[in-house]
Protein backbone atom coordinates (compact mmCIF):
# COMPACT_ATOMS: atom_id res chain seq x y z
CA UNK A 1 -59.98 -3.96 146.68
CA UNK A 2 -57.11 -5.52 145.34
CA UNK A 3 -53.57 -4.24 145.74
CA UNK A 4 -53.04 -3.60 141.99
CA UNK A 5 -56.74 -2.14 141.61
CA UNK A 6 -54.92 0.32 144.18
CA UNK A 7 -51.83 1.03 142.47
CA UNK A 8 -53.42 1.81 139.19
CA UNK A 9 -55.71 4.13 140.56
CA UNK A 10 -52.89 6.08 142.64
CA UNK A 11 -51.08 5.62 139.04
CA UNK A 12 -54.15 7.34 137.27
CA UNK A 13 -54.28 9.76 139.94
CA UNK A 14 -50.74 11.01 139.41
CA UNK A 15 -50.75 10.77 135.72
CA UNK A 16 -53.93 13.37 135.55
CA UNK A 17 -52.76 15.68 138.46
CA UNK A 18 -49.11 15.38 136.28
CA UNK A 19 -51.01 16.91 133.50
CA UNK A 20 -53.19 19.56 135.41
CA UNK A 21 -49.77 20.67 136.67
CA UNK A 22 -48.47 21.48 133.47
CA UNK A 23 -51.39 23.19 131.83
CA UNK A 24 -52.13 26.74 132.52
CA UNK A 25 -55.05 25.55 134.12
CA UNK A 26 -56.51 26.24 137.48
CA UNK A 27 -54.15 24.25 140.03
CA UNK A 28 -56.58 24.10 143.29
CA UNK A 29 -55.68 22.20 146.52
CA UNK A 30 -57.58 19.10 147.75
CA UNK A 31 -59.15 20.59 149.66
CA UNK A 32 -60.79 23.36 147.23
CA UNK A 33 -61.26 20.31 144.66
CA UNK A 34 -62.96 18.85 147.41
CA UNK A 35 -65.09 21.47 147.68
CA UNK A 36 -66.00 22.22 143.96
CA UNK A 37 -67.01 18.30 143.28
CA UNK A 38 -69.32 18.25 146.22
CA UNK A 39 -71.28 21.23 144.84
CA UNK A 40 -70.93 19.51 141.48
CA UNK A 41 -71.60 16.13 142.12
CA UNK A 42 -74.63 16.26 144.70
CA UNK A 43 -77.94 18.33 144.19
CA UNK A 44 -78.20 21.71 145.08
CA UNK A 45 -79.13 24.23 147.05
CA UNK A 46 -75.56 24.76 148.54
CA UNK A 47 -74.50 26.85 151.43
CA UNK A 48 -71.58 27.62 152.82
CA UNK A 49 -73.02 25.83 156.28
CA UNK A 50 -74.08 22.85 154.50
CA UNK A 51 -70.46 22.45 152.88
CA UNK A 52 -68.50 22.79 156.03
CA UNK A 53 -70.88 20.36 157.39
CA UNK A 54 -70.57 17.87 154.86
CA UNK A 55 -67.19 18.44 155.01
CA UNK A 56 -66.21 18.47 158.43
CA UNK A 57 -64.44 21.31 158.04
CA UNK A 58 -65.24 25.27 159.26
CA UNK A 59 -67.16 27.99 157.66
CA UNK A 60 -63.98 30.05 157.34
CA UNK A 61 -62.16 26.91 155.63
CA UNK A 62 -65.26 26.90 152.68
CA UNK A 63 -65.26 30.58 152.48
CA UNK A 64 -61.43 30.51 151.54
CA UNK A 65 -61.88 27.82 149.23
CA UNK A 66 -65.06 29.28 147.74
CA UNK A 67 -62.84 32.73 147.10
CA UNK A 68 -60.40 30.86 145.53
CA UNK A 69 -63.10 29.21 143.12
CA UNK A 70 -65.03 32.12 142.42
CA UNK A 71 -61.73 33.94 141.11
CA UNK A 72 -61.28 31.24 138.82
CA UNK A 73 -64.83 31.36 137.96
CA UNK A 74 -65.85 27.86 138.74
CA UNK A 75 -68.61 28.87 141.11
CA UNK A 76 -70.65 31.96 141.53
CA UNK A 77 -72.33 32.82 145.02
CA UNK A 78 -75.72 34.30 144.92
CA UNK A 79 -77.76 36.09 148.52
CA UNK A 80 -80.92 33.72 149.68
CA UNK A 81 -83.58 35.94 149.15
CA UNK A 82 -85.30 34.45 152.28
CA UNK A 83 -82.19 34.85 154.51
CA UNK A 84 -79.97 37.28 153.73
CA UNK A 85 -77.39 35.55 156.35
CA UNK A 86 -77.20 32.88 154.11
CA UNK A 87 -75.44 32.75 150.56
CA UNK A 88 -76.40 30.02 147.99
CA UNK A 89 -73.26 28.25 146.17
CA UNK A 90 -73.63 28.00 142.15
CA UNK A 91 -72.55 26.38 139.44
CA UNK A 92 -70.74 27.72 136.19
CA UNK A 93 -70.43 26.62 132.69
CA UNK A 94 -66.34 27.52 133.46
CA UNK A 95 -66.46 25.41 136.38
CA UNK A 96 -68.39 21.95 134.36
CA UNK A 97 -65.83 22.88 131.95
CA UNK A 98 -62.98 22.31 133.73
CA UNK A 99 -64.43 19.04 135.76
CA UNK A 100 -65.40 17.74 132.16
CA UNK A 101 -61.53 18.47 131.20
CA UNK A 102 -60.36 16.58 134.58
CA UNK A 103 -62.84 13.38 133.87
CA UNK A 104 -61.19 13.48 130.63
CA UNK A 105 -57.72 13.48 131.82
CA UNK A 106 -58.78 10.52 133.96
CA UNK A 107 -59.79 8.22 131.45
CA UNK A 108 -56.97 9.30 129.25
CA UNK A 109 -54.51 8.26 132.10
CA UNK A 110 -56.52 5.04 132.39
CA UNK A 111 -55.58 4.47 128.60
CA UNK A 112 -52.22 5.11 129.28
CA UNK A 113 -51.93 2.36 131.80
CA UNK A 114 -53.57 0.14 130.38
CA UNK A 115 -51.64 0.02 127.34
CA UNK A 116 -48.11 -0.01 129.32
CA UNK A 117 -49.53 -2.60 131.36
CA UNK A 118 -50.66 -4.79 127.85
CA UNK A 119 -46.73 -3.61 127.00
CA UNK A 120 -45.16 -4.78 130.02
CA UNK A 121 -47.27 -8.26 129.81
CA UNK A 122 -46.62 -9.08 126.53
């Protein structure tokens, strides 16, 4: 990867975290956004286990995370009927929502660059 290809992505990066932080939106750490995109972006089931795992991070550190989300209503936790130990990790329609709101951010930010870049060129 280039250097630029670098700097327009951090740009992109700040421009749609610059805008999540001044919505009333749901302001979640890295880590928790972490957390909500894998259970989003790969296929289910999801367990708290599995998370941590593919994180590399403890059981405690998903559970906290997965509070966090459920409060907000991005994820709901439902008991495996097979092991009641275990709890299985949902989605929510309030939780694609918001993701669907970040992509779009993204790409919006994207725009924005782009243009200022064309700007700064011509």
């Amino acid at each position: 990867m280039s250097e630029k290809f670098n700097h327009k992505l951090l740009r992109m990066w700040r421009l749609s975290t610059l805008e999540s932080v001044r919505s009333n939106e749901a302001d979640l750490t890295m880590r928790q956004m972490s957390v909500l995109l894998e259970v989003y972006m790969t296929e289910p089931p999801h367990t708290v286990r599995g998370l941590a795992a593919k994180l590399n991070v403890t059981k405690p550190v998903i559970t906290r995370a997965l509070d966090t989300m459920t409060r907000y209503g991005f994820i709901k936790r439902k008991p495996d009927e097979n092991d009641k130990r275990s709890i299985f990790i949902q989605r929510t329609v309030k939780g694609a929502v918001y993701l669907s709101e970040l992509s779009d951010r993204i790409v919006e930010s994207e725009k924005i660059i782009d243009a200022e870049d064309s700007d700064t060129a011509a």
